[in-house]
C-alpha atoms as a PDB file:
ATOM      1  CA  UNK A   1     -42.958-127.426  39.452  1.00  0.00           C
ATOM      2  CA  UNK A   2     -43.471-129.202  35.954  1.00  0.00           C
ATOM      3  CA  UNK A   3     -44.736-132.455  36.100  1.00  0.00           C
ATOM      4  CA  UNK A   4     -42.056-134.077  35.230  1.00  0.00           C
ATOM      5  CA  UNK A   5     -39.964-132.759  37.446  1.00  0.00           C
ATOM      6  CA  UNK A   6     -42.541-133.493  40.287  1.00  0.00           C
ATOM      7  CA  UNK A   7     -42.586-137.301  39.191  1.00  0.00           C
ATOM      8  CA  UNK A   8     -38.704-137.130  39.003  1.00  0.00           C
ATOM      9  CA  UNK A   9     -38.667-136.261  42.617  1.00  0.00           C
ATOM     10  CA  UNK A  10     -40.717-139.037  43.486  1.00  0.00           C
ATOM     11  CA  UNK A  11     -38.854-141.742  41.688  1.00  0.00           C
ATOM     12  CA  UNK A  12     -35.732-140.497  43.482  1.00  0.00           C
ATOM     13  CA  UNK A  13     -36.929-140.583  46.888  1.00  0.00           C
ATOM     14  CA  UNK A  14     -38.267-144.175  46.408  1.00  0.00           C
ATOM     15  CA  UNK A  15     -34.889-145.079  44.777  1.00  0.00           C
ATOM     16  CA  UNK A  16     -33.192-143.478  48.101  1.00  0.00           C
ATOM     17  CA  UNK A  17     -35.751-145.952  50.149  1.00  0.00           C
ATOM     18  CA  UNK A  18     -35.146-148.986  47.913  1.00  0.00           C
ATOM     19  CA  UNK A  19     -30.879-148.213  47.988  1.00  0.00           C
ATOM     20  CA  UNK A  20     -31.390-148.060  52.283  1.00  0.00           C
ATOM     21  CA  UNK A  21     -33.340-151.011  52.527  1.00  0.00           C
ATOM     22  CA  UNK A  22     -31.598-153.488  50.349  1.00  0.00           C
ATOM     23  CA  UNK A  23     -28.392-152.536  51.990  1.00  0.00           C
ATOM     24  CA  UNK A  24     -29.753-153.518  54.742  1.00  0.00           C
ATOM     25  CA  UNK A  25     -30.898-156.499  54.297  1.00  0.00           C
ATOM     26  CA  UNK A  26     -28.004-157.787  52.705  1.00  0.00           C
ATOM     27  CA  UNK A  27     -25.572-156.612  55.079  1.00  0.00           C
ATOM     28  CA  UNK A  28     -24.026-154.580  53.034  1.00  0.00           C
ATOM     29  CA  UNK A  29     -24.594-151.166  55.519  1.00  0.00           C
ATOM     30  CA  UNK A  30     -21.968-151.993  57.209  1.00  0.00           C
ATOM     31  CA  UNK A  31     -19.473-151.506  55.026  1.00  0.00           C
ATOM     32  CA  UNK A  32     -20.346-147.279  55.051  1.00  0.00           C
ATOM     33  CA  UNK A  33     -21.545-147.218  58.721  1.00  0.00           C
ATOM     34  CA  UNK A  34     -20.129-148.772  62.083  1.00  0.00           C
ATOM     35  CA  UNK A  35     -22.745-151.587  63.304  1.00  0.00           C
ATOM     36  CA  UNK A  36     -23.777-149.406  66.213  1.00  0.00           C
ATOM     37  CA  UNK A  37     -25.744-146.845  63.705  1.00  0.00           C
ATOM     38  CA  UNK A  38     -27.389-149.404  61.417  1.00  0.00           C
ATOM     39  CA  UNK A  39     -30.906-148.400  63.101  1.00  0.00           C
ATOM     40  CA  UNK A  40     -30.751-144.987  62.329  1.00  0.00           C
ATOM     41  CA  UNK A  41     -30.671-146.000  58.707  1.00  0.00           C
ATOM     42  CA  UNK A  42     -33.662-148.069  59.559  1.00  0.00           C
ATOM     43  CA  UNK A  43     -35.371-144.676  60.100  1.00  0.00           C
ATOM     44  CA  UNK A  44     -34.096-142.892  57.278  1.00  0.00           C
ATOM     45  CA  UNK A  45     -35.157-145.709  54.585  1.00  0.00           C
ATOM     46  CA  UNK A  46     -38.584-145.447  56.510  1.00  0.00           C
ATOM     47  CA  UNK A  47     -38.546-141.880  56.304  1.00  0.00           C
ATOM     48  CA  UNK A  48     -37.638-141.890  52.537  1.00  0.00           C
ATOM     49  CA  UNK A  49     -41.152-143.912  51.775  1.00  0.00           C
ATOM     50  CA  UNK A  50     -42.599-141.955  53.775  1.00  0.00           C
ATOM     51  CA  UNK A  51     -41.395-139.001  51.683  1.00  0.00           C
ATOM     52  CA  UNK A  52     -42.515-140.102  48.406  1.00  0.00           C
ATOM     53  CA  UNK A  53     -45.789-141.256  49.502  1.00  0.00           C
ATOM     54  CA  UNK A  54     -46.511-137.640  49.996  1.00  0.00           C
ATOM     55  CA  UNK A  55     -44.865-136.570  47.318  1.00  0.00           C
ATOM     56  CA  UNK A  56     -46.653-138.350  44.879  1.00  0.00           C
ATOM     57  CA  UNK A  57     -50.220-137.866  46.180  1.00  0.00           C
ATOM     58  CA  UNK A  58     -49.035-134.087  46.053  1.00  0.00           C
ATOM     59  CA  UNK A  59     -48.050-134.913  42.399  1.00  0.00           C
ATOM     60  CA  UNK A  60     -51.331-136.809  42.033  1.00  0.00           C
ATOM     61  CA  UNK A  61     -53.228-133.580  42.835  1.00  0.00           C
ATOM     62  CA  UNK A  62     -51.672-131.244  40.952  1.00  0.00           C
ATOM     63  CA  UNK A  63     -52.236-133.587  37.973  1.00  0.00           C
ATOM     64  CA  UNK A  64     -55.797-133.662  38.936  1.00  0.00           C
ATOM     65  CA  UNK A  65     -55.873-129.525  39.038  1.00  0.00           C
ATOM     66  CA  UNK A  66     -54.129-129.150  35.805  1.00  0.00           C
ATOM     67  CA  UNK A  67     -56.662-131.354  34.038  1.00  0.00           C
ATOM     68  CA  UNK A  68     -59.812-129.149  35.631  1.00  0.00           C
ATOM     69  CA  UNK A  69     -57.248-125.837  34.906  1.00  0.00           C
ATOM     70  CA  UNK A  70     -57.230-127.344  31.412  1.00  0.00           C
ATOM     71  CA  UNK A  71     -61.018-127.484  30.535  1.00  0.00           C
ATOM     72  CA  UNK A  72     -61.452-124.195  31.231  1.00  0.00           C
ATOM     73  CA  UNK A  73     -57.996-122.228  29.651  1.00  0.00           C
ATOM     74  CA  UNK A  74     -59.569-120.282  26.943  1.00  0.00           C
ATOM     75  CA  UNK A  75     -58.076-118.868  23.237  1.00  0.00           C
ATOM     76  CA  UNK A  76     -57.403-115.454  25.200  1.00  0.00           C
ATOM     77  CA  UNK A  77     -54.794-116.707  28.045  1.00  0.00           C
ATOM     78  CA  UNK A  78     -52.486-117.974  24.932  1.00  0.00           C
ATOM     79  CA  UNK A  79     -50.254-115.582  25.142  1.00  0.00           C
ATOM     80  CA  UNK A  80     -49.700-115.705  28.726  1.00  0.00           C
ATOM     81  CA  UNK A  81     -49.730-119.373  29.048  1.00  0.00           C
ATOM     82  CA  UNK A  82     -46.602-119.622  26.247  1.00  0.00           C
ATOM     83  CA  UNK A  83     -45.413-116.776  28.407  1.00  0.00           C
ATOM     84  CA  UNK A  84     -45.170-118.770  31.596  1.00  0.00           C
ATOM     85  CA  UNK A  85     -44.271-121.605  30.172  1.00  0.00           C
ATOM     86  CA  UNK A  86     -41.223-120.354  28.551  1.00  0.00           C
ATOM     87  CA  UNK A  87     -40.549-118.580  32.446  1.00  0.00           C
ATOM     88  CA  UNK A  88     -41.103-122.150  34.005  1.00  0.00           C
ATOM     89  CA  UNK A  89     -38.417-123.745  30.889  1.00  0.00           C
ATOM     90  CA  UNK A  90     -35.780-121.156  32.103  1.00  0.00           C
ATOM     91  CA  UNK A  91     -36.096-122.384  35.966  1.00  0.00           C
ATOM     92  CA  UNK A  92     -36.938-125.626  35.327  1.00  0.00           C
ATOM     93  CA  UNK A  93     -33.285-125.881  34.287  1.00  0.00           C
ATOM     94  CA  UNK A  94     -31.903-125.339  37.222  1.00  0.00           C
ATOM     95  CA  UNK A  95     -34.408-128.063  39.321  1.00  0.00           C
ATOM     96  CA  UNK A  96     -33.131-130.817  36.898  1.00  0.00           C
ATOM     97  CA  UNK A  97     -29.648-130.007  37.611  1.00  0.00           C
ATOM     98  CA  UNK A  98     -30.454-130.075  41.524  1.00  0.00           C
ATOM     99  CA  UNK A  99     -32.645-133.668  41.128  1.00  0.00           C
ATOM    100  CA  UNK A 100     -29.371-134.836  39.019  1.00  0.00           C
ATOM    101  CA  UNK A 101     -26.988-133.944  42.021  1.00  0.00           C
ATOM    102  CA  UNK A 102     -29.339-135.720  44.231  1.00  0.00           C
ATOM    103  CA  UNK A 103     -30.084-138.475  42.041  1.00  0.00           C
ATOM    104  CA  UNK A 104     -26.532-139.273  41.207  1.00  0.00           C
ATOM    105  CA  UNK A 105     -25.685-141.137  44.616  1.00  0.00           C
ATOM    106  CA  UNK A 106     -28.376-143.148  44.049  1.00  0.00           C
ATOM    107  CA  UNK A 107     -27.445-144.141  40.810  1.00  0.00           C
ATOM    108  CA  UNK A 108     -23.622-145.015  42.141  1.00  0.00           C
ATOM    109  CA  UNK A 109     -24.671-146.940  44.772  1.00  0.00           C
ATOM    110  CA  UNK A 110     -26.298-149.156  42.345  1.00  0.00           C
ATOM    111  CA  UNK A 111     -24.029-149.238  39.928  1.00  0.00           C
ATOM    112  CA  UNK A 112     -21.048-150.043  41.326  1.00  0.00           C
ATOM    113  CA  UNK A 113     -20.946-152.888  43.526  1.00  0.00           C
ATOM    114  CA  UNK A 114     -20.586-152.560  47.661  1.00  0.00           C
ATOM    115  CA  UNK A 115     -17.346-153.917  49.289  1.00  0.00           C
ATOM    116  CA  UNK A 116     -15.538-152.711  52.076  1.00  0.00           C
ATOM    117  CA  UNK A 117     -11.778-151.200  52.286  1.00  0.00           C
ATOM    118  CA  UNK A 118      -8.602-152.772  51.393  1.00  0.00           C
ATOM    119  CA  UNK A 119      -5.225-152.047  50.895  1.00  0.00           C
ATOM    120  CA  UNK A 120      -6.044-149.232  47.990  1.00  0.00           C
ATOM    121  CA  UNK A 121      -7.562-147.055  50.497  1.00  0.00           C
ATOM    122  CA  UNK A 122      -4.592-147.202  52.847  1.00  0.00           C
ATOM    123  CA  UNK A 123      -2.464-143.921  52.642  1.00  0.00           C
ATOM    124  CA  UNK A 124       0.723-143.983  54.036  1.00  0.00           C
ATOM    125  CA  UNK A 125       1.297-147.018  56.372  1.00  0.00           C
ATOM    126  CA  UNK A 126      -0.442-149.107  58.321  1.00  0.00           C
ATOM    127  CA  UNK A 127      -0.665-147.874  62.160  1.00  0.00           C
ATOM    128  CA  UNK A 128       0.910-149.970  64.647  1.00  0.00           C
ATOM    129  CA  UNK A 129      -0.297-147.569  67.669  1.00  0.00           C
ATOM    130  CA  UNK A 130      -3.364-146.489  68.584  1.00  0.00           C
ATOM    131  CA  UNK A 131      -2.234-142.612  69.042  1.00  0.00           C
ATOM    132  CA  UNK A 132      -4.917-141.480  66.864  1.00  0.00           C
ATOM    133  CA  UNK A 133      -7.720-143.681  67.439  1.00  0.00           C
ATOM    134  CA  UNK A 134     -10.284-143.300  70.726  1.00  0.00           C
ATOM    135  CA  UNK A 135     -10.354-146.173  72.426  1.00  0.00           C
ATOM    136  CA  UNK A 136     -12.783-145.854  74.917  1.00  0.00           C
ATOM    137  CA  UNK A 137     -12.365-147.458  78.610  1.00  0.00           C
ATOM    138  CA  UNK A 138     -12.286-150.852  76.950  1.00  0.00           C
ATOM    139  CA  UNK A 139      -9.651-153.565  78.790  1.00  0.00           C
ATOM    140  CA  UNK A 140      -7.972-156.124  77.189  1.00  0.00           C
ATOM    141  CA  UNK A 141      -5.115-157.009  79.494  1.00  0.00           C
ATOM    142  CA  UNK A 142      -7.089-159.744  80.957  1.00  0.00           C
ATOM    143  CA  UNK A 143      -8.664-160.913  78.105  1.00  0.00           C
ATOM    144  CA  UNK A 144      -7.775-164.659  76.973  1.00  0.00           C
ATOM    145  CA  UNK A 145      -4.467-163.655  74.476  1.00  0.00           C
ATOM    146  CA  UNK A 146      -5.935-166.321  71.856  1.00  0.00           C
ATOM    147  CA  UNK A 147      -9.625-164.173  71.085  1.00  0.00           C
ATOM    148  CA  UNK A 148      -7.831-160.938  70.840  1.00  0.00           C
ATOM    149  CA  UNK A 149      -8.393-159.316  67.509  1.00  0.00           C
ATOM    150  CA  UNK A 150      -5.529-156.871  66.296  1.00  0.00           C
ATOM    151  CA  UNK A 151      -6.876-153.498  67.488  1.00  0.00           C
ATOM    152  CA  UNK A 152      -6.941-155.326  70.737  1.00  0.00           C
ATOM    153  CA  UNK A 153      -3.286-156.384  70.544  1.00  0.00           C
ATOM    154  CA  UNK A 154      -1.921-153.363  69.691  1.00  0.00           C
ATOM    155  CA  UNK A 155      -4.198-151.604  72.381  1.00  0.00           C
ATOM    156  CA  UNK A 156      -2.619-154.076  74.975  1.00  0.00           C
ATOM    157  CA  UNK A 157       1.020-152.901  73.563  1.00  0.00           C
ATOM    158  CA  UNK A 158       0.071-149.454  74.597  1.00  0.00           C
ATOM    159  CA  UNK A 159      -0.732-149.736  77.899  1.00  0.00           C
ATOM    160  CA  UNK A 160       2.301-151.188  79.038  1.00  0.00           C
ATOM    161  CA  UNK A 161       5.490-149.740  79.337  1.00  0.00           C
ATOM    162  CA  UNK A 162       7.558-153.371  79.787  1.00  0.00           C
ATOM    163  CA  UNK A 163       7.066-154.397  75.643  1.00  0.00           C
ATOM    164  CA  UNK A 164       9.475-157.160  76.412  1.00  0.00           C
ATOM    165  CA  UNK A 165       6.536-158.724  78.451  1.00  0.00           C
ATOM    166  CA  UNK A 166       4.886-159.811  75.379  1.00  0.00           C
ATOM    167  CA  UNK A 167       7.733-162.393  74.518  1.00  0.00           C
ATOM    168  CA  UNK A 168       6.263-165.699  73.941  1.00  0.00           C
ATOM    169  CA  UNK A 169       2.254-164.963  73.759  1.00  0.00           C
ATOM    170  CA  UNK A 170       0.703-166.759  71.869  1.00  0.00           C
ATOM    171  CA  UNK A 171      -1.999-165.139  69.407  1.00  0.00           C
ATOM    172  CA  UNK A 172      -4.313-165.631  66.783  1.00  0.00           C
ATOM    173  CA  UNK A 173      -5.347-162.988  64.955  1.00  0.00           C
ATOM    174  CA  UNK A 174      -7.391-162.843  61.134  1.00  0.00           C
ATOM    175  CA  UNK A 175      -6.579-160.384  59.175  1.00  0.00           C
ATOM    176  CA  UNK A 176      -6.143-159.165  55.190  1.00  0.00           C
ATOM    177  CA  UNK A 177      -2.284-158.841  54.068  1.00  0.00           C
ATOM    178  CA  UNK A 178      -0.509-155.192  54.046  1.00  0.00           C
ATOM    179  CA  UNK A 179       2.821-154.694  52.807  1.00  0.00           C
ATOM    180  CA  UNK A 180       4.609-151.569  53.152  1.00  0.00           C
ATOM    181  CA  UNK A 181       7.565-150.835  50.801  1.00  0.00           C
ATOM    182  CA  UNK A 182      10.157-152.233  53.063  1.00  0.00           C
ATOM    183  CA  UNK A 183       8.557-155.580  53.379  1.00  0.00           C
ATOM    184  CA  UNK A 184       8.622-156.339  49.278  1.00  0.00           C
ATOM    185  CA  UNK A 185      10.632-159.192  48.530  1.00  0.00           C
ATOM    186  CA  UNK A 186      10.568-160.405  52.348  1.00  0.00           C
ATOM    187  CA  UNK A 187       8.807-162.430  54.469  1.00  0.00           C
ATOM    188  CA  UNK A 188       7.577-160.195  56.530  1.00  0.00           C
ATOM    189  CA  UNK A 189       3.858-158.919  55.888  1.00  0.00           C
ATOM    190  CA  UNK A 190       1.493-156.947  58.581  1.00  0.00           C
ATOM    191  CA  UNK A 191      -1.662-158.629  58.981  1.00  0.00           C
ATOM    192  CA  UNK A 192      -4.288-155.838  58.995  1.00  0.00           C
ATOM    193  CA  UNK A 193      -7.754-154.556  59.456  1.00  0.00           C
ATOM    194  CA  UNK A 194      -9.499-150.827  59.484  1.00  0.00           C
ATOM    195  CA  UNK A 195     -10.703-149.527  62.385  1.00  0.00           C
ATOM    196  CA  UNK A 196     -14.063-147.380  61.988  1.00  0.00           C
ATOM    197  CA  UNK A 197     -15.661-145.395  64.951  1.00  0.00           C
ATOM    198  CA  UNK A 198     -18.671-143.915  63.044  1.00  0.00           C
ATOM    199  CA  UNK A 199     -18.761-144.406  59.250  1.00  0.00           C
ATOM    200  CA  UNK A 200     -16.121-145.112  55.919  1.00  0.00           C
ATOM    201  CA  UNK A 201     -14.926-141.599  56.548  1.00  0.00           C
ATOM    202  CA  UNK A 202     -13.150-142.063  59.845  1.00  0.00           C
ATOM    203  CA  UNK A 203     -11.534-145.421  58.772  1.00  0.00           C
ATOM    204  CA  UNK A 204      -8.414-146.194  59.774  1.00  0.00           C
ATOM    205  CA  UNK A 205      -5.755-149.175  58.938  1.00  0.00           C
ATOM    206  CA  UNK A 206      -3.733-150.952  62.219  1.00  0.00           C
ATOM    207  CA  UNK A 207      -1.820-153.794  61.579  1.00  0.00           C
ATOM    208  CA  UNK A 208       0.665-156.290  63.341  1.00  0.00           C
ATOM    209  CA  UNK A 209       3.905-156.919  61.910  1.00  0.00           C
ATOM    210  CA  UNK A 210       3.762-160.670  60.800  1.00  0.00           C
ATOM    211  CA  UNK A 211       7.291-162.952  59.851  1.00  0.00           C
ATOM    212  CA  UNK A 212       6.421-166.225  58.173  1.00  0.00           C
ATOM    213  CA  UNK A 213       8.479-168.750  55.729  1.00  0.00           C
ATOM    214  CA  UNK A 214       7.017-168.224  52.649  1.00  0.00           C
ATOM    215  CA  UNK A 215       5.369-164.534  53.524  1.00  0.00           C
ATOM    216  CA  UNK A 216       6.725-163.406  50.229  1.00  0.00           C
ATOM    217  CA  UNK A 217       3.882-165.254  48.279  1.00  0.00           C
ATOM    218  CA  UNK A 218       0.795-164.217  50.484  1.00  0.00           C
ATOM    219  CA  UNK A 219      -1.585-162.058  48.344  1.00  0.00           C
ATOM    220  CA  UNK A 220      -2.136-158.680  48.876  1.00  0.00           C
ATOM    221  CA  UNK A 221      -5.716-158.128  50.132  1.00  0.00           C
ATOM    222  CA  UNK A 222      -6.337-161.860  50.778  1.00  0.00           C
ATOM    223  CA  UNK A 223      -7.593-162.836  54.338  1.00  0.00           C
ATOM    224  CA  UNK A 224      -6.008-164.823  56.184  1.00  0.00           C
ATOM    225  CA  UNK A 225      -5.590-166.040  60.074  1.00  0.00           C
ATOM    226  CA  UNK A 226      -2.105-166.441  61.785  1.00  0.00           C
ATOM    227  CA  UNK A 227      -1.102-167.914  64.329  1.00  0.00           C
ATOM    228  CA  UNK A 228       2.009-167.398  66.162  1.00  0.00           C
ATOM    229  CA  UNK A 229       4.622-165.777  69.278  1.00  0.00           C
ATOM    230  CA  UNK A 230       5.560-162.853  69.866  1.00  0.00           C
ATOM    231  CA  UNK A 231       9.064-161.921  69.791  1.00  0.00           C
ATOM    232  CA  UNK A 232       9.758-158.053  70.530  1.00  0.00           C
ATOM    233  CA  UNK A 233      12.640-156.685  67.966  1.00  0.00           C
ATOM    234  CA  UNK A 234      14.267-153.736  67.687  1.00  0.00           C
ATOM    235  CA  UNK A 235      15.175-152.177  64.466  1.00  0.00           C
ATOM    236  CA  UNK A 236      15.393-148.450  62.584  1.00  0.00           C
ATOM    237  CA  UNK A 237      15.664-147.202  66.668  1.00  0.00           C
ATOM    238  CA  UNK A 238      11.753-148.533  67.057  1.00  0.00           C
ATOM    239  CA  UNK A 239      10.969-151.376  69.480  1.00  0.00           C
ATOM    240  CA  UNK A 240       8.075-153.426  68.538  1.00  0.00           C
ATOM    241  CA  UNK A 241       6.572-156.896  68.826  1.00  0.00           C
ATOM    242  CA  UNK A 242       6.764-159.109  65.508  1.00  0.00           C
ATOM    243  CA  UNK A 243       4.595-161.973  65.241  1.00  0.00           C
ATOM    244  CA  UNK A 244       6.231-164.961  64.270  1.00  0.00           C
ATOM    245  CA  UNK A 245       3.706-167.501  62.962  1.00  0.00           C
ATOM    246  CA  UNK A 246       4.229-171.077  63.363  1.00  0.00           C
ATOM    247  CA  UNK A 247       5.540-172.951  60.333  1.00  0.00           C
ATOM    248  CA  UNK A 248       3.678-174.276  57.593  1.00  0.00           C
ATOM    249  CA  UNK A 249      -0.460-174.379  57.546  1.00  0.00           C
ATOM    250  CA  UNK A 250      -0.475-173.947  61.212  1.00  0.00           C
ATOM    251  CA  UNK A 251       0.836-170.488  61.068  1.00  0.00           C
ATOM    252  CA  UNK A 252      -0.845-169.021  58.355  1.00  0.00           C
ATOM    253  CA  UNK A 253      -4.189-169.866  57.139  1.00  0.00           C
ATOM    254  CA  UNK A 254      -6.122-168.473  54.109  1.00  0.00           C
ATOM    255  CA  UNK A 255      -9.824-167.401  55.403  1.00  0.00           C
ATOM    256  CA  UNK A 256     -13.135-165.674  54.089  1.00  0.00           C
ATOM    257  CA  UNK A 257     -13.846-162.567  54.965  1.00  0.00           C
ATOM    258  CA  UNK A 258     -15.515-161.856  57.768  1.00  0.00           C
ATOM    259  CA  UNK A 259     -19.149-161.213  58.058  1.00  0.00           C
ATOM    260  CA  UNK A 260     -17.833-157.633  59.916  1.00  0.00           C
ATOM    261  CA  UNK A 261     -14.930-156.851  58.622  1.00  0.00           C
ATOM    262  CA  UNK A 262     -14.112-154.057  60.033  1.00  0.00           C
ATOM    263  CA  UNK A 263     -13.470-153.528  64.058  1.00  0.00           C
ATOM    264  CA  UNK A 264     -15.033-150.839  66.520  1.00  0.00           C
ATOM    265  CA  UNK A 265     -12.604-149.427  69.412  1.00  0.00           C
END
């Protein structure tokens, strides 16, 4: 391998390393990866030192060869040194093109800045049902109605066959605002966040179905906690609780976003 090439390799690897751990320390991991695997990435940014380390003392040595190699080329190997090196220039080609391929990640991630999903990475609608989604043996029924997140609303809804027993609950719930086409112009919004079992790939949007006075103005994308009832409607033949936040600033709340944004079933 030319030595350029061999000194490309090394930059890229320590680029990898350098991408892994800065992620990491600022948090920002987590918005590719569920929580639960952050460690393993721990590994792989030590591995990637570890990696270039070797690969530039092997570069180092090679340098060192082709210096001693160099004293002692004489006039006669000409020929078969311009030769080799115009063999190497035709297959060099093609190692560039694989370090670009590998390389060019590295250069995204950098470049453009990390954030997690919103509503542009939603296709389709929002879920209201966890049909698709493994849930685990996690139970929620007895859990305090008030510190349920969404996911754990909705998986609540689905283990009971009575919906009309969610009349009146109270909840409080953060969210970002959805709407789907039938809720432009209304004030009806669904209060959202993606579910992710292992990384960005397997992300998936839930939402609850929020009515507020004034829903018509929320943002798209902004954050924001409600708190309301439930009141279970019925429309378009499909029964399903709507949350009906309180009035005013005590219903709807404009929030950060959370640290984790995203939730685990």
């Amino acid at each position: 391998m030319p030595k350029a090439q061999r000194w490309a390799q090394v930059i890229i690897l320590a680029a990898m390393g350098v991408y892994f751990t800065y992620s990491l320390l600022t948090g920002n991991i987590t918005n590719y990866i569920a929580q639960k695997f952050v460690w393993l990435t721990w590994i792989a940014a030590g591995l990637l030192f570890v990696l270039a380390a070797l690969a530039a003392q092997s570069a180092l040595r090679e340098d060192a060869h082709d210096h001693d190699h160099d004293h002692d080329h004489g006039d006669h190997e000409a020929h078969e040194h311009a030769h080799h090196h115009a063999h190497a220039h035709g297959s060099g080609i093609g190692a560039w093109v694989a370090l670009g391929i590998v390389a060019l990640p590295v250069l995204l991630g950098f470049a453009v800045p990390s954030s997690p999903l919103d509503s542009r990475a939603i296709e389709g609608d929002v879920s209201s049902d966890l049909g698709s989604i493994t849930t685990g043996d996690a139970q929620v029924i007895g859990t305090d109605p008030l510190r349920r997140n969404v996911l754990e609303w909705i998986r609540a809804f689905t283990t009971t066959s009575d919906l009309s027993s969610f009349n009146g609950q109270e909840a409080n719930v953060v969210g970002f605002i959805y709407r789907n086409p039938a809720m432009d112009g209304t004030d009806q919004f669904m209060v959202a966040r993606f579910v992710m079992s292992c990384c960005v790939a397997d992300a998936q949007a839930i939402g609850l179905t929020v009515e507020w006075p004034g829903g018509a103005d929320l943002a798209k994308d902004s954050w924001v906690q409600v708190r309301g009832t439930f009141q279970v409607e019925t429309a378009d033949g499909m029964t399903r609780p709507v949350l009906m936040a309180y009035e005013g600033a005590d219903g709807v709340t404009p929030v950060a976003q959370p640290e984790h944004p995203y939730l685990y079933p």
